[in-house]
Protein backbone atom coordinates (compact mmCIF):
# COMPACT_ATOMS: atom_id res chain seq x y z
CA UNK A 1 -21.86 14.01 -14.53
CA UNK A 2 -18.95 13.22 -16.96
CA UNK A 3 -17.91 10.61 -14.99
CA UNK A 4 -21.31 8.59 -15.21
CA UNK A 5 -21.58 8.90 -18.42
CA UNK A 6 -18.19 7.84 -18.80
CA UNK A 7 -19.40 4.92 -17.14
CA UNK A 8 -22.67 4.43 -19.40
CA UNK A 9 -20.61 4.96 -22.57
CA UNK A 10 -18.44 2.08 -21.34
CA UNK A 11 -21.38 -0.72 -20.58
CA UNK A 12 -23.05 0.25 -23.72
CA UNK A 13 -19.75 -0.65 -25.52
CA UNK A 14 -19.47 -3.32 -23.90
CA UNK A 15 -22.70 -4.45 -24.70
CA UNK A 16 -22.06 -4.03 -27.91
CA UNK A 17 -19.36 -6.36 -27.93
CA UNK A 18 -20.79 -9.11 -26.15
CA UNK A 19 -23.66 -9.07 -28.15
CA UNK A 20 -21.81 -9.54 -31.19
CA UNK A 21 -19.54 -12.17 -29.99
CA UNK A 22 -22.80 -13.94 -29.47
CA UNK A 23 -24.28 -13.16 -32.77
CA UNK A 24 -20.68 -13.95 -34.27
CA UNK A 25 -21.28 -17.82 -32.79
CA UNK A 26 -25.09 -18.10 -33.37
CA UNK A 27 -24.30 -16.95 -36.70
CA UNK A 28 -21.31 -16.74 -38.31
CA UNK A 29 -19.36 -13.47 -38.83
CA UNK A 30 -20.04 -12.82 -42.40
CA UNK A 31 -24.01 -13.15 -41.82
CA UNK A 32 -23.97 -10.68 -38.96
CA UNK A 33 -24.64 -7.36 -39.96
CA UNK A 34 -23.67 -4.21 -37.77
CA UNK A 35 -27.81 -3.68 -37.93
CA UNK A 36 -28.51 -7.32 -35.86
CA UNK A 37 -25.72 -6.65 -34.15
CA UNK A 38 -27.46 -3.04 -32.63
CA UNK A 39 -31.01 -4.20 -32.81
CA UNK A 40 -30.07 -7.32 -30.43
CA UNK A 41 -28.13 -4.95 -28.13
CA UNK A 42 -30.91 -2.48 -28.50
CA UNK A 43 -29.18 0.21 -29.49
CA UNK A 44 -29.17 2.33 -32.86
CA UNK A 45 -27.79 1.30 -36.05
CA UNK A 46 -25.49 4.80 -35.36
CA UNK A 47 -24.53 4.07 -31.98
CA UNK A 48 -22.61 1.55 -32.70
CA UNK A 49 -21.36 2.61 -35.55
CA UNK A 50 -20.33 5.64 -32.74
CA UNK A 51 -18.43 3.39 -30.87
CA UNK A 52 -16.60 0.56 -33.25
CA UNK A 53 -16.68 1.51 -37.12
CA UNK A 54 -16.92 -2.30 -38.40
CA UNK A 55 -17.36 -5.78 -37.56
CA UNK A 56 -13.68 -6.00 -37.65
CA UNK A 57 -13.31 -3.07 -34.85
CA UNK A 58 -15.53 -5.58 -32.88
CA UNK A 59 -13.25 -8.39 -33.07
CA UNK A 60 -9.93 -6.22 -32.69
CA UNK A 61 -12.20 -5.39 -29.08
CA UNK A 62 -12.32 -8.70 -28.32
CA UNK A 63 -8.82 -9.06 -28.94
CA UNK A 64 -7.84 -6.65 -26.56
CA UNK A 65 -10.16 -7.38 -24.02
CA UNK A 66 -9.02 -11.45 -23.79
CA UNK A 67 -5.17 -9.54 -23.92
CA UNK A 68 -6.18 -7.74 -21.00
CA UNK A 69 -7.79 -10.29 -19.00
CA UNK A 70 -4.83 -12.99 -19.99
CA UNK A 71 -2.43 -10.41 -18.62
CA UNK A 72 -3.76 -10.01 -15.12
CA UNK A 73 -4.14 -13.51 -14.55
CA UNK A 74 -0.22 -14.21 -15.29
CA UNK A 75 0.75 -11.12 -13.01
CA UNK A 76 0.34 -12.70 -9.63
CA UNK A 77 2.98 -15.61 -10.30
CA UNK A 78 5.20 -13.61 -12.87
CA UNK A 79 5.85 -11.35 -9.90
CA UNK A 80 7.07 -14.81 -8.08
CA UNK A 81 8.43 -17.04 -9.93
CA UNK A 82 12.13 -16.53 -10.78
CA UNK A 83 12.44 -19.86 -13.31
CA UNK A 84 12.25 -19.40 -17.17
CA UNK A 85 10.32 -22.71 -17.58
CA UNK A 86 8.39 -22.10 -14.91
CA UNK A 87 7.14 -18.81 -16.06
CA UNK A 88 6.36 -19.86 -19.72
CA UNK A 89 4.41 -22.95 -19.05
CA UNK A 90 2.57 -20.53 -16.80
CA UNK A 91 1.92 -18.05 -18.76
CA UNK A 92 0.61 -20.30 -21.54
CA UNK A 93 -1.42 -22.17 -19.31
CA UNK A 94 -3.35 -19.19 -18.29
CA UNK A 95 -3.45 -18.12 -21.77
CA UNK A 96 -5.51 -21.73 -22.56
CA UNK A 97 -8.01 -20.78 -19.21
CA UNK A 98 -8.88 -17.44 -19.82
CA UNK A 99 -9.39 -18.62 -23.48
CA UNK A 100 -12.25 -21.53 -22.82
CA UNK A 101 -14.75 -19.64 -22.54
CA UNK A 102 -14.06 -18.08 -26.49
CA UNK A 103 -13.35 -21.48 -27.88
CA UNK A 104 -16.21 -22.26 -29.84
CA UNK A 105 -16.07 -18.49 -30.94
CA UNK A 106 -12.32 -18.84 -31.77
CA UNK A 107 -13.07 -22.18 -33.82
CA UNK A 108 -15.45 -20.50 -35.80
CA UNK A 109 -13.77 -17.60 -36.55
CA UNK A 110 -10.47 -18.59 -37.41
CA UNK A 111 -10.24 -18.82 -41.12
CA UNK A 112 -10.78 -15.15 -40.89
CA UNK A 113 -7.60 -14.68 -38.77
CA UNK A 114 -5.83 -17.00 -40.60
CA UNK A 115 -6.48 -15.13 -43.92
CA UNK A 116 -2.44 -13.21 -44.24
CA UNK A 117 -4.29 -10.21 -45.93
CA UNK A 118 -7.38 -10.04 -43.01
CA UNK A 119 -6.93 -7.07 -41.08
CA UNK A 120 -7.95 -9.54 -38.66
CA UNK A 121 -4.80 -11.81 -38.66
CA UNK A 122 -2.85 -11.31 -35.20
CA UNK A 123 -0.01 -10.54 -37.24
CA UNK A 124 -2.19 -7.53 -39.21
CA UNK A 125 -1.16 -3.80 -38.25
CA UNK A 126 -5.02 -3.49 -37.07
CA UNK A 127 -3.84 -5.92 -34.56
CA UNK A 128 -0.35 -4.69 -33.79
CA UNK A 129 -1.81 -3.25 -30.14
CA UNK A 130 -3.35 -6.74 -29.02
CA UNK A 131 0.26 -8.07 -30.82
CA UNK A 132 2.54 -6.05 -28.81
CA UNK A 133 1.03 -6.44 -25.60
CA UNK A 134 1.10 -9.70 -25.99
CA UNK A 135 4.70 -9.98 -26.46
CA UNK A 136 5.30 -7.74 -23.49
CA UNK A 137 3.93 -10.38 -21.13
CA UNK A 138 6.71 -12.65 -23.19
CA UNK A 139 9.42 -10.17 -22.41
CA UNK A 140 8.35 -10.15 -18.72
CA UNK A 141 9.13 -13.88 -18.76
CA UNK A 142 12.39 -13.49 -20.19
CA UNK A 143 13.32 -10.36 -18.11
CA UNK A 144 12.36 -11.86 -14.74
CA UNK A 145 13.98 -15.47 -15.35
CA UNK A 146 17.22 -15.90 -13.59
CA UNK A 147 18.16 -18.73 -16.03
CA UNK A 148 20.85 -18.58 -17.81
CA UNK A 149 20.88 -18.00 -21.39
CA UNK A 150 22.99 -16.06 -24.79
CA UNK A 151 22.57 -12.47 -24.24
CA UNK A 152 21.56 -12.25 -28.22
CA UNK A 153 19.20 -14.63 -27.79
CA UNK A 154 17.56 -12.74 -25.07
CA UNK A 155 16.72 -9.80 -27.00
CA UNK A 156 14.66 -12.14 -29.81
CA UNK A 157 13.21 -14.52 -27.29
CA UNK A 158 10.05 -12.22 -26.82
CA UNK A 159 8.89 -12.47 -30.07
CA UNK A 160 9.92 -16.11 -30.75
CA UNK A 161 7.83 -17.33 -27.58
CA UNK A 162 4.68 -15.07 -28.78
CA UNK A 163 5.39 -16.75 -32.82
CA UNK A 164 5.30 -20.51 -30.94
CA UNK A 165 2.48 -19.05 -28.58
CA UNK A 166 0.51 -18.63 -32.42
CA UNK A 167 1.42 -21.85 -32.73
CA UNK A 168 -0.09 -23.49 -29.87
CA UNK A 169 -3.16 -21.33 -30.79
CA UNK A 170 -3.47 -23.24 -34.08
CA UNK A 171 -3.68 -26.16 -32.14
CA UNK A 172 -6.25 -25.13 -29.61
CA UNK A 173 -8.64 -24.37 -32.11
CA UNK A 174 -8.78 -27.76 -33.38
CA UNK A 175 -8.49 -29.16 -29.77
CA UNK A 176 -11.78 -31.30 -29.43
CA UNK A 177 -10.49 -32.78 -25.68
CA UNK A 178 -12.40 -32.44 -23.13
CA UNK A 179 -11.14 -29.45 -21.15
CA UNK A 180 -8.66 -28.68 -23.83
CA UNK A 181 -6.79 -31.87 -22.20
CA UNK A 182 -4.34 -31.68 -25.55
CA UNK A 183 -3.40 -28.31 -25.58
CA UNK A 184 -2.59 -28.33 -21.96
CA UNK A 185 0.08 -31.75 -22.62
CA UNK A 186 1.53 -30.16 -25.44
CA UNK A 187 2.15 -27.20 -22.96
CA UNK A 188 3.74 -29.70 -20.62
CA UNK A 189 5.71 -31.52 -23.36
CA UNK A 190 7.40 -28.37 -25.07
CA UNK A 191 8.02 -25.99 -22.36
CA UNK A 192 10.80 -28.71 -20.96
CA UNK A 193 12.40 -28.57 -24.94
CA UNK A 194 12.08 -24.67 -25.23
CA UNK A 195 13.80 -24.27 -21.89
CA UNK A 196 16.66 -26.87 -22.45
CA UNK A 197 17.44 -25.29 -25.82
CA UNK A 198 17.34 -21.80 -24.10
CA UNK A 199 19.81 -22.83 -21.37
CA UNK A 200 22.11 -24.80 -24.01
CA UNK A 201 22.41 -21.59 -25.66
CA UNK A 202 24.87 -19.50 -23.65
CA UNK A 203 27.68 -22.41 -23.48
CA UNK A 204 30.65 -21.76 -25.88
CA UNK A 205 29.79 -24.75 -28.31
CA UNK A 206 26.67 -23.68 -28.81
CA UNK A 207 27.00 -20.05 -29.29
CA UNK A 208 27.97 -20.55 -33.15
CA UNK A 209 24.83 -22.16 -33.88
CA UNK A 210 22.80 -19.90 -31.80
CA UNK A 211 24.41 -16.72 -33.75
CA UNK A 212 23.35 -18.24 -36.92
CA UNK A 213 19.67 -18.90 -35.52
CA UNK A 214 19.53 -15.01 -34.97
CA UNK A 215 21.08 -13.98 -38.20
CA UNK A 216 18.50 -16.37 -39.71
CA UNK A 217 15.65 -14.94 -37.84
CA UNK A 218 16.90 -11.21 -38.62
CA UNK A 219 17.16 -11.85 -42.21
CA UNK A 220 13.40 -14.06 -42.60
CA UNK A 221 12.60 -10.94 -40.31
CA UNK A 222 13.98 -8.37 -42.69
């Protein structure tokens, strides 16, 4: 018995969320009210406040959710593939695909995310779950490459390919191609860079410059 409704707690959240996502589109997110939101999922106004708190618990669902789902389509060839460049470009290309289907969503929404105090801003601590999972699947492609590269380095490469993953999320959202054509050659153009820069890194000329990159990072960090 627990276990079914286990089960019927999680499709009515997940109702939930879809139907806002929806409204969120149709509507905007500051005209949808937590009461549309329930009455078009046909639930009460207090049942879903029972199972997400705000409109911004919604979204930080959502964020999870498209974390999840971005993670488990990189895990096939992250188990695989043994080169750095390989692995990024894949990983970000799989980030774009599971993305599409949000895109309109994510264009209409993003001036909320891109507000530095919005506790939805992927760099928020409301987000910091979504955040760090996300730069797992980064430290995954540094940890199974069998490139070369500055030990130092290593350690802050995680963070610095989820910060230029944000990046390429800026551009995606104003990426009007058809299929995201854009997104997907600016993929194909700076994966190449990222990677030579990452494999310069480790040879003795280099190392200086690479030392002061971290100590730079640390401090803007700090």
């Amino acid at each position: 018995m627990s276990e079914a409704r286990n089960r019927g707690a999680e499709s009515t959240r997940e109702v939930i969320v879809e139907t806002a996502l929806r409204l969120f589109r149709e509507r905007g997110f500051e005209a949808t009210t937590m009461r549309a939101i329930a009455a078009e999922a046909g639930v009460s106004v207090g049942n879903a406040y029972y199972y997400f708190d705000s409109k911004e618990a919604l979204i930080q669902a959502y964020y999870d959710r498209a974390q999840a789902e971005h993670e488990a389509a990189c895990r096939e060839f992250l188990a695989t593939e043994e080169s750095f460049a390989a692995r990024l470009s894949g990983v970000l290309r799989e980030w774009v695909r599971v993305s599409e289907p949000y895109h309109e969503f994510a264009v209409k929404f993003f001036k909320h995310a891109a507000e530095p105090t919005n506790p939805l801003s992927p760099f928020s601590k409301q987000s910091s779950p979504a955040r760090e999972a996300s730069i797992a699947i980064y430290r995954e492609v540094v940890e199974g490459s069998r490139d070369k590269m500055n030990a130092e380095l290593r350690e802050e490469l995680p963070e610095l390919l989820w910060l230029l993953s944000m990046g390429m999320v800026l551009f995606w959202v104003h990426d009007t191609s058809p299929g995201c054509a854009r997104t997907y050659r600016l993929i194909e153009v700076t994966v190449p860079l990222v990677d030579r820069l990452v494999g310069l890194s480790h040879l003795p000329g280099l190392r200086g410059i690479t030392k002061d990159f971290i100590a730079a990072v640390h401090e803007l960090r700090a």
